[in-house]
C-alpha atoms as a PDB file:
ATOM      1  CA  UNK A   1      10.180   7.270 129.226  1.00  0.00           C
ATOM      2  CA  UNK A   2      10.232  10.938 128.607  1.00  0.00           C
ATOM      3  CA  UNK A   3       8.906  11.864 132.162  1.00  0.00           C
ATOM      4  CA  UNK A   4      11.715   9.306 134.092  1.00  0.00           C
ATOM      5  CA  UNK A   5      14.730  10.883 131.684  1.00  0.00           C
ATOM      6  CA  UNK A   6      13.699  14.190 132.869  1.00  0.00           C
ATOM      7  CA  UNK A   7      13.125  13.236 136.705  1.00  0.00           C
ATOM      8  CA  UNK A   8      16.812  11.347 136.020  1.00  0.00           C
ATOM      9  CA  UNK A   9      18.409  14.446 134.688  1.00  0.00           C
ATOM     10  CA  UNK A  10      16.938  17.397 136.877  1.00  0.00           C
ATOM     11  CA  UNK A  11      18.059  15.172 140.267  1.00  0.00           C
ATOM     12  CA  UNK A  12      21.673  14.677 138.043  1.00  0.00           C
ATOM     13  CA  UNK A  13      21.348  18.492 137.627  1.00  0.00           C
ATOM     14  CA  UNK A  14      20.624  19.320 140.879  1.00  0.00           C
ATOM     15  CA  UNK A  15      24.138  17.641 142.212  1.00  0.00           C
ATOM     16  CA  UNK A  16      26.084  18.695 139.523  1.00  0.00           C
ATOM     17  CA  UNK A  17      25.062  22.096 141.097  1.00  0.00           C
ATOM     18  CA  UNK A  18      26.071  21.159 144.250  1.00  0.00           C
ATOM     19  CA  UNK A  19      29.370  19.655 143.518  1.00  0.00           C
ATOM     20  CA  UNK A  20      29.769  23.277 142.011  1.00  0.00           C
ATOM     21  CA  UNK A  21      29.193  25.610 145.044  1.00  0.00           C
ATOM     22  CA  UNK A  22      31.534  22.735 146.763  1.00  0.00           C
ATOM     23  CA  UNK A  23      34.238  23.289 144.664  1.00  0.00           C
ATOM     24  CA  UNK A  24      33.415  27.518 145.030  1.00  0.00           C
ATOM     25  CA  UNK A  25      33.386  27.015 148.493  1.00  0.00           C
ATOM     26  CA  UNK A  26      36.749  24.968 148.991  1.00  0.00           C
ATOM     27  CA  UNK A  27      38.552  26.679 146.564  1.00  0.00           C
ATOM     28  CA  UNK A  28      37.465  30.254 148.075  1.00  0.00           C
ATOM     29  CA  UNK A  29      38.303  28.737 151.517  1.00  0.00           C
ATOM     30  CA  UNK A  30      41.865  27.422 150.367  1.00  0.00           C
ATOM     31  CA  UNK A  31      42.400  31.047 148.594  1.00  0.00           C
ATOM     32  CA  UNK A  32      41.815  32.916 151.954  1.00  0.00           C
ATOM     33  CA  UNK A  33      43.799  29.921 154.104  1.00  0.00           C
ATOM     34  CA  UNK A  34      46.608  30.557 151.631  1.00  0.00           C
ATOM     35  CA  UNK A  35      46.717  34.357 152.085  1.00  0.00           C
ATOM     36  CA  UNK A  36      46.561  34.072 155.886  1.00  0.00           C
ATOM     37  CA  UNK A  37      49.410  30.977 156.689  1.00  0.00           C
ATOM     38  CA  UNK A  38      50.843  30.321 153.169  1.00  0.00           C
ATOM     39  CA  UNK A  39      49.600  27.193 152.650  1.00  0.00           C
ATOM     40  CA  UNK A  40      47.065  25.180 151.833  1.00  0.00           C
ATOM     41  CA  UNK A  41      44.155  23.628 153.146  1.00  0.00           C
ATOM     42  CA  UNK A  42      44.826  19.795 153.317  1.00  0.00           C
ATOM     43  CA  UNK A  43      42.323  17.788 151.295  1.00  0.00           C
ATOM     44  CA  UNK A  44      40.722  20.837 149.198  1.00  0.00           C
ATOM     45  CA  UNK A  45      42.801  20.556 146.174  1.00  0.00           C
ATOM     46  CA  UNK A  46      40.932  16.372 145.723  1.00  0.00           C
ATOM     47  CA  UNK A  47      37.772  17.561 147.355  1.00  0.00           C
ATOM     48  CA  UNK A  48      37.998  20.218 144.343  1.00  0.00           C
ATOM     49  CA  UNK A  49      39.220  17.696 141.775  1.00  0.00           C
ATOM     50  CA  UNK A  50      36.115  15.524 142.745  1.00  0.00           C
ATOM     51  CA  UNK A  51      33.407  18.395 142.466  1.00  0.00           C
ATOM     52  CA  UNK A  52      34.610  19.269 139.343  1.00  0.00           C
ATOM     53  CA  UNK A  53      34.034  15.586 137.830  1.00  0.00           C
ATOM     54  CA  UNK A  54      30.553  15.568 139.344  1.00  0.00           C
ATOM     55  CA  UNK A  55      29.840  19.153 138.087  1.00  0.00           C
ATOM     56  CA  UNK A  56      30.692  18.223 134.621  1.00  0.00           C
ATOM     57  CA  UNK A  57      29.359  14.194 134.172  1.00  0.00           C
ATOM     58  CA  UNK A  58      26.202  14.583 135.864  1.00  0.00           C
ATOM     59  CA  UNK A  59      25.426  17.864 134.567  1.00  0.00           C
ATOM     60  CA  UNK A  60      26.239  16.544 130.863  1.00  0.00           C
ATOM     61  CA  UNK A  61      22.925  14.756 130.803  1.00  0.00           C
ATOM     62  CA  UNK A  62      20.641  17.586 132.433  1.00  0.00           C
ATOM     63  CA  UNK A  63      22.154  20.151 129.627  1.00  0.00           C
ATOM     64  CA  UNK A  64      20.840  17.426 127.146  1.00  0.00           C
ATOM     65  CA  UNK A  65      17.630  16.708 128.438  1.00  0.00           C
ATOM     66  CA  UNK A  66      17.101  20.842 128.202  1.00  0.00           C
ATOM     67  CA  UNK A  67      18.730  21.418 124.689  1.00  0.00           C
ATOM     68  CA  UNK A  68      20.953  24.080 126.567  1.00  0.00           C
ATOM     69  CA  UNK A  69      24.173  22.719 124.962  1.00  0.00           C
ATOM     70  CA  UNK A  70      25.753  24.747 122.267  1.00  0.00           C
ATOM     71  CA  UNK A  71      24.979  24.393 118.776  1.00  0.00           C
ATOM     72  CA  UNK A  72      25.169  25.729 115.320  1.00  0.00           C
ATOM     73  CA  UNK A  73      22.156  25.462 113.125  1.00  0.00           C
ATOM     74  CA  UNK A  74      23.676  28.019 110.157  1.00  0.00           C
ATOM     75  CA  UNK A  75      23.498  25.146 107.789  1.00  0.00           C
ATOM     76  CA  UNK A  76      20.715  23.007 108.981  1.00  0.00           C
ATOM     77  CA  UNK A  77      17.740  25.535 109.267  1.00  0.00           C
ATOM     78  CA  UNK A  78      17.881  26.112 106.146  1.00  0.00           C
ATOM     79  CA  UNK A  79      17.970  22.558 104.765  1.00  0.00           C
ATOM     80  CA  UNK A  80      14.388  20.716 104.328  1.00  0.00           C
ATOM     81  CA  UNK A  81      13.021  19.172 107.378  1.00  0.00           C
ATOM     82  CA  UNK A  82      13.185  16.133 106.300  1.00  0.00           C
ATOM     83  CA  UNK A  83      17.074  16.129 105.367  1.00  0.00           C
ATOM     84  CA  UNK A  84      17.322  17.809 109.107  1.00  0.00           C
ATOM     85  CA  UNK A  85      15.929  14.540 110.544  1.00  0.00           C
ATOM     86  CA  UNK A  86      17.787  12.290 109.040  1.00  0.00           C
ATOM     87  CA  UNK A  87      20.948  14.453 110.055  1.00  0.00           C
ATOM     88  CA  UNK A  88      20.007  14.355 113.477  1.00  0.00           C
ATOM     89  CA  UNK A  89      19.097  11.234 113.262  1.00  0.00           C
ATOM     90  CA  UNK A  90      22.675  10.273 112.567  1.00  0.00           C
ATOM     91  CA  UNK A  91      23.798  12.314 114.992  1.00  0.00           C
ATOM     92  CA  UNK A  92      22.068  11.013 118.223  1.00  0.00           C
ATOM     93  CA  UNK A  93      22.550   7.683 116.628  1.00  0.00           C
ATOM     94  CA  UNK A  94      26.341   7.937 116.293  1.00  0.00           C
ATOM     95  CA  UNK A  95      26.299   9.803 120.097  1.00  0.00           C
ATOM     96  CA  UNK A  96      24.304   7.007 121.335  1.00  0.00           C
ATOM     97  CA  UNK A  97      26.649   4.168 119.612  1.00  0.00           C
ATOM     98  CA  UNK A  98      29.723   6.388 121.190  1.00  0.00           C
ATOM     99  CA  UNK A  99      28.264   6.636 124.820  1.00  0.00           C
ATOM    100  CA  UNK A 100      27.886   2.998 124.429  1.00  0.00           C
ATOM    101  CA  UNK A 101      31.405   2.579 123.890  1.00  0.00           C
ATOM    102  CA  UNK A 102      32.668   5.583 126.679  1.00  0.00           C
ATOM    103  CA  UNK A 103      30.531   3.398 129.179  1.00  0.00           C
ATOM    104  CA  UNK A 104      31.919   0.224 128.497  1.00  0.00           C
ATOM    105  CA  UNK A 105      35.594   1.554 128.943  1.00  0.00           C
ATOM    106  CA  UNK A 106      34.672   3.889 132.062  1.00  0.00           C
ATOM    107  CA  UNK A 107      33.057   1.177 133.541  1.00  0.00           C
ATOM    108  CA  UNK A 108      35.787  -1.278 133.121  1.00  0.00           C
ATOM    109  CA  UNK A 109      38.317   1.275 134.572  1.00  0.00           C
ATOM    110  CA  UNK A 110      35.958   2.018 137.516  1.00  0.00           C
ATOM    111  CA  UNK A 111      36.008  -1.673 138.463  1.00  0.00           C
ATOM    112  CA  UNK A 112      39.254  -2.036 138.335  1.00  0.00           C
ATOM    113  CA  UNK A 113      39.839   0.970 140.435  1.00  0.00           C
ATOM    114  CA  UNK A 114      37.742   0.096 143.054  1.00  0.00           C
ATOM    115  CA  UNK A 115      38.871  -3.312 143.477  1.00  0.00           C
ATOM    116  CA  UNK A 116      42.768  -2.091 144.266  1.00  0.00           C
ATOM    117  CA  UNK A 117      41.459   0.731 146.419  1.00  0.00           C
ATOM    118  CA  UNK A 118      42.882   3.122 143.882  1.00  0.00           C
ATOM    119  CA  UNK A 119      43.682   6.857 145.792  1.00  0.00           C
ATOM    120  CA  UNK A 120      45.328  10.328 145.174  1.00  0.00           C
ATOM    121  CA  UNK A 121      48.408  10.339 146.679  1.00  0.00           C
ATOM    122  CA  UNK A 122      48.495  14.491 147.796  1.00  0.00           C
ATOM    123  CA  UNK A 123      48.659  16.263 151.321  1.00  0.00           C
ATOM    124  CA  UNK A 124      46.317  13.958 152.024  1.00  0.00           C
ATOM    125  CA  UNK A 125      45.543  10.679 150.502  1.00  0.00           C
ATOM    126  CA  UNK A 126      42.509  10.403 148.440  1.00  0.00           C
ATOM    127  CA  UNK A 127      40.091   7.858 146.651  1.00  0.00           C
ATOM    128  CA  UNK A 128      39.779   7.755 143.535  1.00  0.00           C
ATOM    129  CA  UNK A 129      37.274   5.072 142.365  1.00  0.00           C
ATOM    130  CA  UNK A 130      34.343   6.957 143.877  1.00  0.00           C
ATOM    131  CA  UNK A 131      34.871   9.574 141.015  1.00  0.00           C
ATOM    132  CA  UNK A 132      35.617   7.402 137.986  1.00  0.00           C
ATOM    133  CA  UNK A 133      31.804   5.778 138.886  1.00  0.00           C
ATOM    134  CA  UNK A 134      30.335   9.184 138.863  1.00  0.00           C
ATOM    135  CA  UNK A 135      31.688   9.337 135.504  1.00  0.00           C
ATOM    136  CA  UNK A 136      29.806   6.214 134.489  1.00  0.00           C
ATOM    137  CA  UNK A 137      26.549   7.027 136.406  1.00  0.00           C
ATOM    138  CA  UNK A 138      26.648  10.693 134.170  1.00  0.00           C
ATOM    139  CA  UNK A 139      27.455   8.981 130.793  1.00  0.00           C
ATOM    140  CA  UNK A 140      24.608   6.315 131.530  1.00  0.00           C
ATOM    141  CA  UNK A 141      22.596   8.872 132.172  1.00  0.00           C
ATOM    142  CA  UNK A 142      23.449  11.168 128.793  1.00  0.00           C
ATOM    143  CA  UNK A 143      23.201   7.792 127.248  1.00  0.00           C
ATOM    144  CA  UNK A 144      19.451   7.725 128.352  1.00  0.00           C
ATOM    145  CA  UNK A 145      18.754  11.411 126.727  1.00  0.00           C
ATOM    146  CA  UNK A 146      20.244  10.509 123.484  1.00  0.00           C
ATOM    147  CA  UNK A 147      18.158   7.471 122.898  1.00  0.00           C
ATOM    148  CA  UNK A 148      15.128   9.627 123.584  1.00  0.00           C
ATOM    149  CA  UNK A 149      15.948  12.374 121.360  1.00  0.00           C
ATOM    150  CA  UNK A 150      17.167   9.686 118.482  1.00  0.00           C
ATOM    151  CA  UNK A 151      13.502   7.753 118.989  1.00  0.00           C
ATOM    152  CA  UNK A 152      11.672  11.817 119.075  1.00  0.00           C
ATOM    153  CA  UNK A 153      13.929  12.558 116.107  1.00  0.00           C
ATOM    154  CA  UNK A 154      13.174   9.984 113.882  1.00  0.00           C
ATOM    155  CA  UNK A 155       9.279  10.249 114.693  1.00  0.00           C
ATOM    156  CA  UNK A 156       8.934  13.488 114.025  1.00  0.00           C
ATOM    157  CA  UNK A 157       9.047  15.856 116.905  1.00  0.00           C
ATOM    158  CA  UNK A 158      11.432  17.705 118.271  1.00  0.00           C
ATOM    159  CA  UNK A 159      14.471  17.233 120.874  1.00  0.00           C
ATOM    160  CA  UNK A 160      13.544  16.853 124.422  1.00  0.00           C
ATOM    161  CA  UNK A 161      14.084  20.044 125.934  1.00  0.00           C
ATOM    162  CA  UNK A 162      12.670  22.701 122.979  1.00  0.00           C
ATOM    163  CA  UNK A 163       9.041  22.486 123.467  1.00  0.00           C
ATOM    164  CA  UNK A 164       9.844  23.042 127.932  1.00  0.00           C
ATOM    165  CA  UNK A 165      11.873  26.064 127.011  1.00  0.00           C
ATOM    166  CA  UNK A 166       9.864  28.408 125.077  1.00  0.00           C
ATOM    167  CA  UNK A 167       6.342  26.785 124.860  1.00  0.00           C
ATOM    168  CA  UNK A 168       4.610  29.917 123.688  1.00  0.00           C
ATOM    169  CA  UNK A 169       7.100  30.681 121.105  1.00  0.00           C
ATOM    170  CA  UNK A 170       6.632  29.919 117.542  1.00  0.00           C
ATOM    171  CA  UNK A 171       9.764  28.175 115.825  1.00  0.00           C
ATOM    172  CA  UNK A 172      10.996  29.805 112.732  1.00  0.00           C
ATOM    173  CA  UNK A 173      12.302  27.468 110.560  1.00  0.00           C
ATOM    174  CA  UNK A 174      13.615  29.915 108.514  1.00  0.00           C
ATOM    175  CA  UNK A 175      13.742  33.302 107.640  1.00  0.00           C
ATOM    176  CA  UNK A 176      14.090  35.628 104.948  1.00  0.00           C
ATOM    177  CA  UNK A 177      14.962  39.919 104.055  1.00  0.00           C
ATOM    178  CA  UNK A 178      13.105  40.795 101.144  1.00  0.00           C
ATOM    179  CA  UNK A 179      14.261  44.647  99.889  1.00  0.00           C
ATOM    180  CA  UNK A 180      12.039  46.771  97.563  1.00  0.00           C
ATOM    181  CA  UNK A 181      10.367  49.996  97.941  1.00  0.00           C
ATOM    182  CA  UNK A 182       6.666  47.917  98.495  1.00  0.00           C
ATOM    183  CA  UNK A 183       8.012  45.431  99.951  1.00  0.00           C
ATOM    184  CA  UNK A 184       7.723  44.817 103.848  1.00  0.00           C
ATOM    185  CA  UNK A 185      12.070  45.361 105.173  1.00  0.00           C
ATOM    186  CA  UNK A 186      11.417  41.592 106.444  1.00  0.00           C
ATOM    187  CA  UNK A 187       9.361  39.213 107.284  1.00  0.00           C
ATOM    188  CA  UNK A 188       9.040  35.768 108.679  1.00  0.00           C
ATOM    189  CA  UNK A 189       7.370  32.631 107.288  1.00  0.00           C
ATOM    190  CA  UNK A 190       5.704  30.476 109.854  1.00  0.00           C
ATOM    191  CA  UNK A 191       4.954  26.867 109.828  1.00  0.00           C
ATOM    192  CA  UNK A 192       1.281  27.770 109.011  1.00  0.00           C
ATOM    193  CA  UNK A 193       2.739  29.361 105.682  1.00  0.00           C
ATOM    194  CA  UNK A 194       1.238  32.775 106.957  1.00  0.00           C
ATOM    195  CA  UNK A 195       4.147  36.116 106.310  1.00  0.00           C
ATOM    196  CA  UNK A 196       4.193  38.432 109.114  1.00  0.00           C
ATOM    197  CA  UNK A 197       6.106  41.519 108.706  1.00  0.00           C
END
């Protein structure tokens, strides 16, 4: 399961990257069509619109699937591990419960808008629907990664995503300063129990 998520995400990833320099592209294009004639290029302003909802829905799952979203741990690193599972626990759970529901409505709306054709009406006339299914395609897909990391939660291990990272790196679970004139300035308590100053 682990192995398709990733191969899922990092192909997700690699469009959402796409749909980026796409948007870079047409936008820089448009900027230096705009300077020259005062006006716009037709059809860059939607072409731009769509990147950008590929850039961000499929690239929601591959920033999942690599822990690279951002997050504040001030409270939980220092809470026993046990507490910190069950906390993330409920956390991917009530993710996972509210993809569920995001997919359901997206997907609803993307029917809908592809039966009646739905478009853009701009300097040129656009489709919509093609979009509002990318949308479902990258929250199925973030759906996938939080199921995984609720199941790796609850048994134990980590997040998908920390042990690719930094595989030779030892994780801290916490640290402390201790301040004396024999005491070591700091030091670090591993998971083996060992102090290194």
């Amino acid at each position: 399961m682990k192995k398709a998520v990733i191969g899922i995400t990092s192909t997700l990833g690699v469009l959402a990257t796409v749909a980026t320099v796409i948007m870079m592209i047409g936008i820089a294009i448009d900027v230096f069509y705009r300077t020259l004639y005062g006006r716009s290029v037709p059809g860059i302003l939607e072409l731009s619109e769509t990147a950008l909802v590929a850039a961000v829905f499929l690239g929601m799952s591959y920033t999942g699937a690599t822990n690279s979203h951002i997050g504040v741990d001030l409270l939980t690193e220092r809470m026993p591990a046990k507490v910190n599972r069950w906390l993330l626990s409920i956390a991917w759970g009530a993710t996972s419960a509210f993809l569920v529901w995001m997919i359901w409505a997206t997907t609803v709306r993307a029917i809908a808008s592809t039966e009646s054709h739905e478009i853009r009406m701009g300097l040129v006339n656009w489709p919509i629907w093609p979009s509002r299914w990318i949308i479902v395609v990258g929250l199925v897909a973030m759906l996938l990664v939080s199921i995984v990391n609720l199941i790796r939660v609850a048994s134990g291990r980590e997040v998908l995503g920390i042990d690719e990272q930094m595989p030779d790196v030892v994780v801290h679970h916490y640290e402390y300063v201790t301040q004396g004139e024999d005491a070591p300035v700091s030091a670090t308590t591993t998971e083996e129990g060992q102090q290194q100053s």
